[in-house]
N, C-alpha and C. Protein backbone atom coordinates (compact mmCIF):
# COMPACT_ATOMS: atom_id res chain seq x y z
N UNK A 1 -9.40 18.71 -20.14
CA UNK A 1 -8.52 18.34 -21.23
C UNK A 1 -9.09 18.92 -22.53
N UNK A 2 -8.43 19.62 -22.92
CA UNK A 2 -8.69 20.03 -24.77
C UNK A 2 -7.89 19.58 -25.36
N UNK A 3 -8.72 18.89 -26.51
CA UNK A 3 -8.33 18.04 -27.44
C UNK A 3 -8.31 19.02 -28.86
N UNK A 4 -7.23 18.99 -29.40
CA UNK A 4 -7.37 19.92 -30.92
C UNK A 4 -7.25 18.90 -31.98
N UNK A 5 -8.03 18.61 -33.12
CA UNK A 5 -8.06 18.44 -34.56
C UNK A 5 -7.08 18.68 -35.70
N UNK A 6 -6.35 17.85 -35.50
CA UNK A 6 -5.22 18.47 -36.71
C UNK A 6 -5.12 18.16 -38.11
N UNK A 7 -6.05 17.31 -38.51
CA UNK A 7 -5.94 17.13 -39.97
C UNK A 7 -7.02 15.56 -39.85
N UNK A 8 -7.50 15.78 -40.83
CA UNK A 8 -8.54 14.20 -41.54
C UNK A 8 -7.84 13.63 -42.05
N UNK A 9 -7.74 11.87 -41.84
CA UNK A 9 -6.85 11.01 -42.05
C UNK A 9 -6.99 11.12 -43.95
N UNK A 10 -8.13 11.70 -44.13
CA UNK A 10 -8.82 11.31 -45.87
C UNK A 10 -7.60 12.39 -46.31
N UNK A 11 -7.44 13.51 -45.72
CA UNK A 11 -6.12 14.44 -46.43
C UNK A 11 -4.80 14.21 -46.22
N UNK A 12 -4.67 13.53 -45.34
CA UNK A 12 -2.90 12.92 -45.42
C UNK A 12 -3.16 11.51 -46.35
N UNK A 13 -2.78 11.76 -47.83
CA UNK A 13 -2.73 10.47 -48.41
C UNK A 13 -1.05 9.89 -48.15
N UNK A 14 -1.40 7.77 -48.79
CA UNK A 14 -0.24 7.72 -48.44
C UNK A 14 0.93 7.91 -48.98
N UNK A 15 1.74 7.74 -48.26
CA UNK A 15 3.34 8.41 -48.96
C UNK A 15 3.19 10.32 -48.90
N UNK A 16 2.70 10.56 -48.11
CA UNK A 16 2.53 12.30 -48.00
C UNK A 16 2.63 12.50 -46.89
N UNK A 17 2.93 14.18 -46.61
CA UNK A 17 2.89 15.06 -46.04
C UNK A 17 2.05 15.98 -45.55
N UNK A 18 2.22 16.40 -44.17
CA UNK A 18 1.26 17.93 -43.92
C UNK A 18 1.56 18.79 -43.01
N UNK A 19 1.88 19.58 -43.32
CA UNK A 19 2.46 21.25 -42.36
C UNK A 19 1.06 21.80 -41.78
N UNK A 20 1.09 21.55 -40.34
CA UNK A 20 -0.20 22.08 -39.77
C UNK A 20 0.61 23.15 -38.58
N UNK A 21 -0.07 24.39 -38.52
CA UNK A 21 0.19 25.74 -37.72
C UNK A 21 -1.32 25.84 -36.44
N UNK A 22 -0.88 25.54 -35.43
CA UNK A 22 -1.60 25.88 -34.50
C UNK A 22 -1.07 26.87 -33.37
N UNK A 23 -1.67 28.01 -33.56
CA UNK A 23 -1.14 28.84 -32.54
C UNK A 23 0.34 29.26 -32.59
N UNK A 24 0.70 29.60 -34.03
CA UNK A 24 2.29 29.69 -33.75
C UNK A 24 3.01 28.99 -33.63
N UNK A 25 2.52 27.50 -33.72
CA UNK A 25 3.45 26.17 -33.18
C UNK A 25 3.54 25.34 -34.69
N UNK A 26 4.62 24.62 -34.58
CA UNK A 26 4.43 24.36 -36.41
C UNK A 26 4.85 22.60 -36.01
N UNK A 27 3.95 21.82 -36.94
CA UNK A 27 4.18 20.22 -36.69
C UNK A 27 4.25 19.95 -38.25
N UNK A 28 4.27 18.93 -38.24
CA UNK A 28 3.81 17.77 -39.30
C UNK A 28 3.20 16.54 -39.07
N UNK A 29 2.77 15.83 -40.42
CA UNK A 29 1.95 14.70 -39.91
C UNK A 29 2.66 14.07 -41.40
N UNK A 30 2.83 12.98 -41.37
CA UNK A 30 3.36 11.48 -42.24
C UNK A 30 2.16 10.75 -42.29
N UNK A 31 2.10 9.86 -43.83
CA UNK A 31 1.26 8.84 -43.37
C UNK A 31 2.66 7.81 -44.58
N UNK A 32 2.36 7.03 -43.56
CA UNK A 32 3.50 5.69 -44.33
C UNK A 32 3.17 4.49 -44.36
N UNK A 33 3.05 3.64 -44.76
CA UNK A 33 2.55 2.58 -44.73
C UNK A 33 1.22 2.47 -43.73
N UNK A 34 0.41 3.38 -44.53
CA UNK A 34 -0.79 3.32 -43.47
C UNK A 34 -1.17 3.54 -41.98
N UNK A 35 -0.01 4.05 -41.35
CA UNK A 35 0.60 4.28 -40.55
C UNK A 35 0.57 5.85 -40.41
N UNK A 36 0.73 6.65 -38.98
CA UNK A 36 1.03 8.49 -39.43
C UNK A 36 1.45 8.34 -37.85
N UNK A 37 2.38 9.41 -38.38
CA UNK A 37 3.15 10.05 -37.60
C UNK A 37 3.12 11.89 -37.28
N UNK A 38 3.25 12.21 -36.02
CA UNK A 38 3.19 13.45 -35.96
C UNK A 38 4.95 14.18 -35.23
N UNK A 39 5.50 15.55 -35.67
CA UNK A 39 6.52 15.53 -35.12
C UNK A 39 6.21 17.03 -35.42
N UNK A 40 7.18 17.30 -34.36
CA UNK A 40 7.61 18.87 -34.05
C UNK A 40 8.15 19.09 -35.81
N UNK A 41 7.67 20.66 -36.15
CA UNK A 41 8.89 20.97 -37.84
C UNK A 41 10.10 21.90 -37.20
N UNK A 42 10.46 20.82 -36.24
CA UNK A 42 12.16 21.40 -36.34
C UNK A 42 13.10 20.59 -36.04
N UNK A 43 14.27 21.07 -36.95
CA UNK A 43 15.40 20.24 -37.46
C UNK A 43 16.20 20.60 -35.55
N UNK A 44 16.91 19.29 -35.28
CA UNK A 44 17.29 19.68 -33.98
C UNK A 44 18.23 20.01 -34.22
N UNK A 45 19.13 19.87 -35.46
CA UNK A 45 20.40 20.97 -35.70
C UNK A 45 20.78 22.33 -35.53
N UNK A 46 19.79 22.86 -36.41
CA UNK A 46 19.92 24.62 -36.07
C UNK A 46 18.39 24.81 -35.99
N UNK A 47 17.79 24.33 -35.16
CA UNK A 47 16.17 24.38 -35.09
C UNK A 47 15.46 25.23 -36.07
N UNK A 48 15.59 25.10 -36.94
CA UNK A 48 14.91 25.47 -38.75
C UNK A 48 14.14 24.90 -38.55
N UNK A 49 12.92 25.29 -39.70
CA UNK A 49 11.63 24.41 -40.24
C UNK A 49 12.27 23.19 -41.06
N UNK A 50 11.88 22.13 -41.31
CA UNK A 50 12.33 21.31 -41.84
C UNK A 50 12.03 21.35 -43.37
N UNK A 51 10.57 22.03 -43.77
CA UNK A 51 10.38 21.64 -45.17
C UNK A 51 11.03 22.47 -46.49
N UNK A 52 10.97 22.35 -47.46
CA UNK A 52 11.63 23.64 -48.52
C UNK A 52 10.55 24.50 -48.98
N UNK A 53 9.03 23.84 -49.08
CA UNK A 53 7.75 24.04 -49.69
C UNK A 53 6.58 23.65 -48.84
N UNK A 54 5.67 24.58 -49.09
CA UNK A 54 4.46 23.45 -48.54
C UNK A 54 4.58 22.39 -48.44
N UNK A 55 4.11 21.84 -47.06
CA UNK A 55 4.13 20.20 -47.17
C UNK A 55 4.40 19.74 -47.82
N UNK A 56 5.98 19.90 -47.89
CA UNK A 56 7.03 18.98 -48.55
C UNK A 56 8.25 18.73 -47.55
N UNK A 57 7.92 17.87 -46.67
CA UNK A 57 8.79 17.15 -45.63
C UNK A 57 9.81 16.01 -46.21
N UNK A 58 8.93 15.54 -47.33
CA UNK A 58 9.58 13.98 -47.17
C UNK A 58 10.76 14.03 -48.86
N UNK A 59 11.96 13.15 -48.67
CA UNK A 59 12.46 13.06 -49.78
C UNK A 59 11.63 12.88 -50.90
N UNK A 60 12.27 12.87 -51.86
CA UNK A 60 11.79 12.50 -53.17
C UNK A 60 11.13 11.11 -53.51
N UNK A 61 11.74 10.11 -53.00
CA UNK A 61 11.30 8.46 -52.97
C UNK A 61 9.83 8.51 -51.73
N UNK A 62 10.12 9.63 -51.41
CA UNK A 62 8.88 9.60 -49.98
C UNK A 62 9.11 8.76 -48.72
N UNK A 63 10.20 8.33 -48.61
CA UNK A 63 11.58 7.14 -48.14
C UNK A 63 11.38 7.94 -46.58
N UNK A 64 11.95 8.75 -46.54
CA UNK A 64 12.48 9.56 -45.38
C UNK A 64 11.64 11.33 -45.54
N UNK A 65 12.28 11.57 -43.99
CA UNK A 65 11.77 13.05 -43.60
C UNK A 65 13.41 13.57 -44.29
N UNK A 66 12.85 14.62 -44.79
CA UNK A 66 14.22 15.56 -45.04
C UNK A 66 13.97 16.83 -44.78
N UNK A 67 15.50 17.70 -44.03
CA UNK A 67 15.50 18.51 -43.68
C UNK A 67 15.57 19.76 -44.98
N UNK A 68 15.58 20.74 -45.31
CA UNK A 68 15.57 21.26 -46.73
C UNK A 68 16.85 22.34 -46.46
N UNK A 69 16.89 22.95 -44.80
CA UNK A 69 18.22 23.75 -45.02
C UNK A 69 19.55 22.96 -45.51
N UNK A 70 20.30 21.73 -44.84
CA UNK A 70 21.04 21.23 -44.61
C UNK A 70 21.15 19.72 -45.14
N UNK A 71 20.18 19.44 -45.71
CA UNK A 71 19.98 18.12 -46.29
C UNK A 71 20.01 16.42 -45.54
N UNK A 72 19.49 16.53 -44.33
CA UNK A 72 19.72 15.69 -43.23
C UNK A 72 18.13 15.19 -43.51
N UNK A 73 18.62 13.65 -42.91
CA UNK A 73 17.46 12.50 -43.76
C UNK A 73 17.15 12.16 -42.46
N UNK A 74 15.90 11.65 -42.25
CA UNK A 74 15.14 11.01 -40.48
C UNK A 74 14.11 9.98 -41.18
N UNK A 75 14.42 9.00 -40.27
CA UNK A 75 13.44 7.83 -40.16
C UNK A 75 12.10 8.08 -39.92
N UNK A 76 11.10 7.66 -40.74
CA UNK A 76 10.00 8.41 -40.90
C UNK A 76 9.38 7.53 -39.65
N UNK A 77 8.94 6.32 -39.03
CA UNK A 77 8.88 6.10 -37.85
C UNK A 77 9.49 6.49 -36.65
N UNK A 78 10.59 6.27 -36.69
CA UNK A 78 11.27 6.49 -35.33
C UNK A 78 11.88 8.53 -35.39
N UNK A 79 11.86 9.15 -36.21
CA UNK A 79 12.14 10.68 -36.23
C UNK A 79 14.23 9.94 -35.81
N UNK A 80 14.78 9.51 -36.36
CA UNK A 80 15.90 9.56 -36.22
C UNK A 80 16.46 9.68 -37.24
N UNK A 81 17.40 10.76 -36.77
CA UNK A 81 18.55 11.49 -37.75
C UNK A 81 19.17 10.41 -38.36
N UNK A 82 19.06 10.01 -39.55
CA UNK A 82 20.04 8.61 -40.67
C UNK A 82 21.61 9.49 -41.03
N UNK A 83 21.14 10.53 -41.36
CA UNK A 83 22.33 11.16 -42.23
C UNK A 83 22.19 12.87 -41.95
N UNK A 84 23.63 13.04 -42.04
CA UNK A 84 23.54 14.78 -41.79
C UNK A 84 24.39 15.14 -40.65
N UNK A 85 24.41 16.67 -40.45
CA UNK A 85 25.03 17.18 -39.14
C UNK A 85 24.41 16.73 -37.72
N UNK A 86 23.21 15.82 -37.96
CA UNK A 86 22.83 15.93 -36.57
C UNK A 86 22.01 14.58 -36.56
N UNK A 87 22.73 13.79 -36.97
CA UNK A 87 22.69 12.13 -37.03
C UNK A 87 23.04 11.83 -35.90
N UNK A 88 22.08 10.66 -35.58
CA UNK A 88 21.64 9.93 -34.07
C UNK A 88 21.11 10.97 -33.16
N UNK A 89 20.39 12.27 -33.75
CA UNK A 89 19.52 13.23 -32.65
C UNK A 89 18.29 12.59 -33.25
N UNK A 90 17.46 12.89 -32.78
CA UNK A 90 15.95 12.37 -33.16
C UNK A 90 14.79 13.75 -33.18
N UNK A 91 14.36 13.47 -33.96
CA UNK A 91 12.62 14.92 -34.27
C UNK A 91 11.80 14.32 -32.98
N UNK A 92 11.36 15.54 -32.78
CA UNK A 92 10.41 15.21 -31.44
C UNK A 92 9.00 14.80 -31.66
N UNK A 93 8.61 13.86 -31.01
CA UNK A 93 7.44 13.12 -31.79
C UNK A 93 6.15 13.71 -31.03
N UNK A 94 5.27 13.97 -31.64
CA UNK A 94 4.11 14.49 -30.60
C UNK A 94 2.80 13.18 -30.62
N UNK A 95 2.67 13.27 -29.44
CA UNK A 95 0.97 12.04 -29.23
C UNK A 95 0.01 12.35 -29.60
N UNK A 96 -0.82 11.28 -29.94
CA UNK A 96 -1.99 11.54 -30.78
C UNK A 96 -2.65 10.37 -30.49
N UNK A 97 -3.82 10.71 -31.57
CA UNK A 97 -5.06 9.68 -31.32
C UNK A 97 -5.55 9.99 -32.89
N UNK A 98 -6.25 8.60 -33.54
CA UNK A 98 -7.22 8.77 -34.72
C UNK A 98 -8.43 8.85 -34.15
N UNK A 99 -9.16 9.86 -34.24
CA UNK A 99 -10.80 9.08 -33.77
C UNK A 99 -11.61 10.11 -34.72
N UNK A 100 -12.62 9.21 -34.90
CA UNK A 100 -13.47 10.09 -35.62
C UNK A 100 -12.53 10.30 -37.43
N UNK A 101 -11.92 9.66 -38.00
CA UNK A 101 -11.26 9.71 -38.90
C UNK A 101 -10.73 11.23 -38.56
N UNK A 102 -9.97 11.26 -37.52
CA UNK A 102 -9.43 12.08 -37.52
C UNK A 102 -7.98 12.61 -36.79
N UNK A 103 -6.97 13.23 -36.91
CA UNK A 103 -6.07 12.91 -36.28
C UNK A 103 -5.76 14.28 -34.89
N UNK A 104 -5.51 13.86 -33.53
CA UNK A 104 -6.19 14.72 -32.78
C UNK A 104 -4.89 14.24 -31.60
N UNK A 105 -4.65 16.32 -30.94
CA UNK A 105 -3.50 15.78 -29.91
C UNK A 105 -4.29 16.65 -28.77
N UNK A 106 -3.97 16.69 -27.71
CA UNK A 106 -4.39 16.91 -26.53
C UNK A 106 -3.59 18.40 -26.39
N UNK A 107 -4.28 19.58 -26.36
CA UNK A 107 -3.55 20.85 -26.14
C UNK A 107 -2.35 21.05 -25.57
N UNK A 108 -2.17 20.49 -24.20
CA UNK A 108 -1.11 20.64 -23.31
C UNK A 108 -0.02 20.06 -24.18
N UNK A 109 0.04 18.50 -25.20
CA UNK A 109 0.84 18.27 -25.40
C UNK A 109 1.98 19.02 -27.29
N UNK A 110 1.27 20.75 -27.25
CA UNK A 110 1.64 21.83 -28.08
C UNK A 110 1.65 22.72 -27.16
N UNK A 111 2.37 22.48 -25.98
CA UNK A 111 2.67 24.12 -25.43
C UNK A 111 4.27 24.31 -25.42
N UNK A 112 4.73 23.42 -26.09
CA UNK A 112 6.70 23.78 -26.69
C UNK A 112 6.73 22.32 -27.17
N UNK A 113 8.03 22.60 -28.36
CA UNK A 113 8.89 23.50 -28.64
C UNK A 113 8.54 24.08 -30.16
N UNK A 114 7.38 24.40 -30.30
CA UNK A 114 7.11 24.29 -31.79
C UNK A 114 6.96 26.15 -32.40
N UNK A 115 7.28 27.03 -31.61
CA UNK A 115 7.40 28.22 -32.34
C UNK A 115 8.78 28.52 -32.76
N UNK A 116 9.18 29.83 -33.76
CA UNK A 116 10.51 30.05 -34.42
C UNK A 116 10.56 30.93 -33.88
């Protein structure tokens, strides 16, 4: 089993964002109420990147994930589409682990759908 490193919990502050690239594969990571989340960066509409900017996933209130082509809003826990063309689809969530103050997924589980 290989385990990859995707970001230190100390750099996802809360109410933020982070666009991490491994191998061509593109995710994000949330931290929300102390809480983080990891998800595929693609919109399941027209499978776009989701952000407009650098790690800039989340609305303005830091409320929700927003998509930046199409303007479609997702539940920052559950990755479900609230609003938009592709409401009630859901962002694909990837598994993880904190250890080591750190946030860490198991290789196999980045071998799709995360390239453009």
């Amino acid at each position: 089993m290989v385990v990859i490193s995707l970001v230190s919990v100390s750099e996802l502050k809360e109410g933020k964002s982070k666009g991490i690239e491994y191998e061509n594969k593109y995710i994000f990571a949330v931290r929300k109420d102390n809480l983080f989340h990891v998800y595929w960066n693609i919109c399941p509409h027209l499978r776009t990147p989701l952000e407009w900017q650098e790690d800039q996933f989340l609305d303005n209130d830091g409320e929700l994930i927003r998509c930046a082509t199409h303007g479609a809003l997702f539940d920052i826990g559950s990755g479900k589409c609230l609003v938009g063309p592709c409401k009630g689809k859901n962002l694909r969530k990837i598994p993880f682990v904190v250890q080591n103050e750190t946030i860490m997924v198991e290789e196999i589980d980045l071998s799709a759908p995360g390239s453009f």
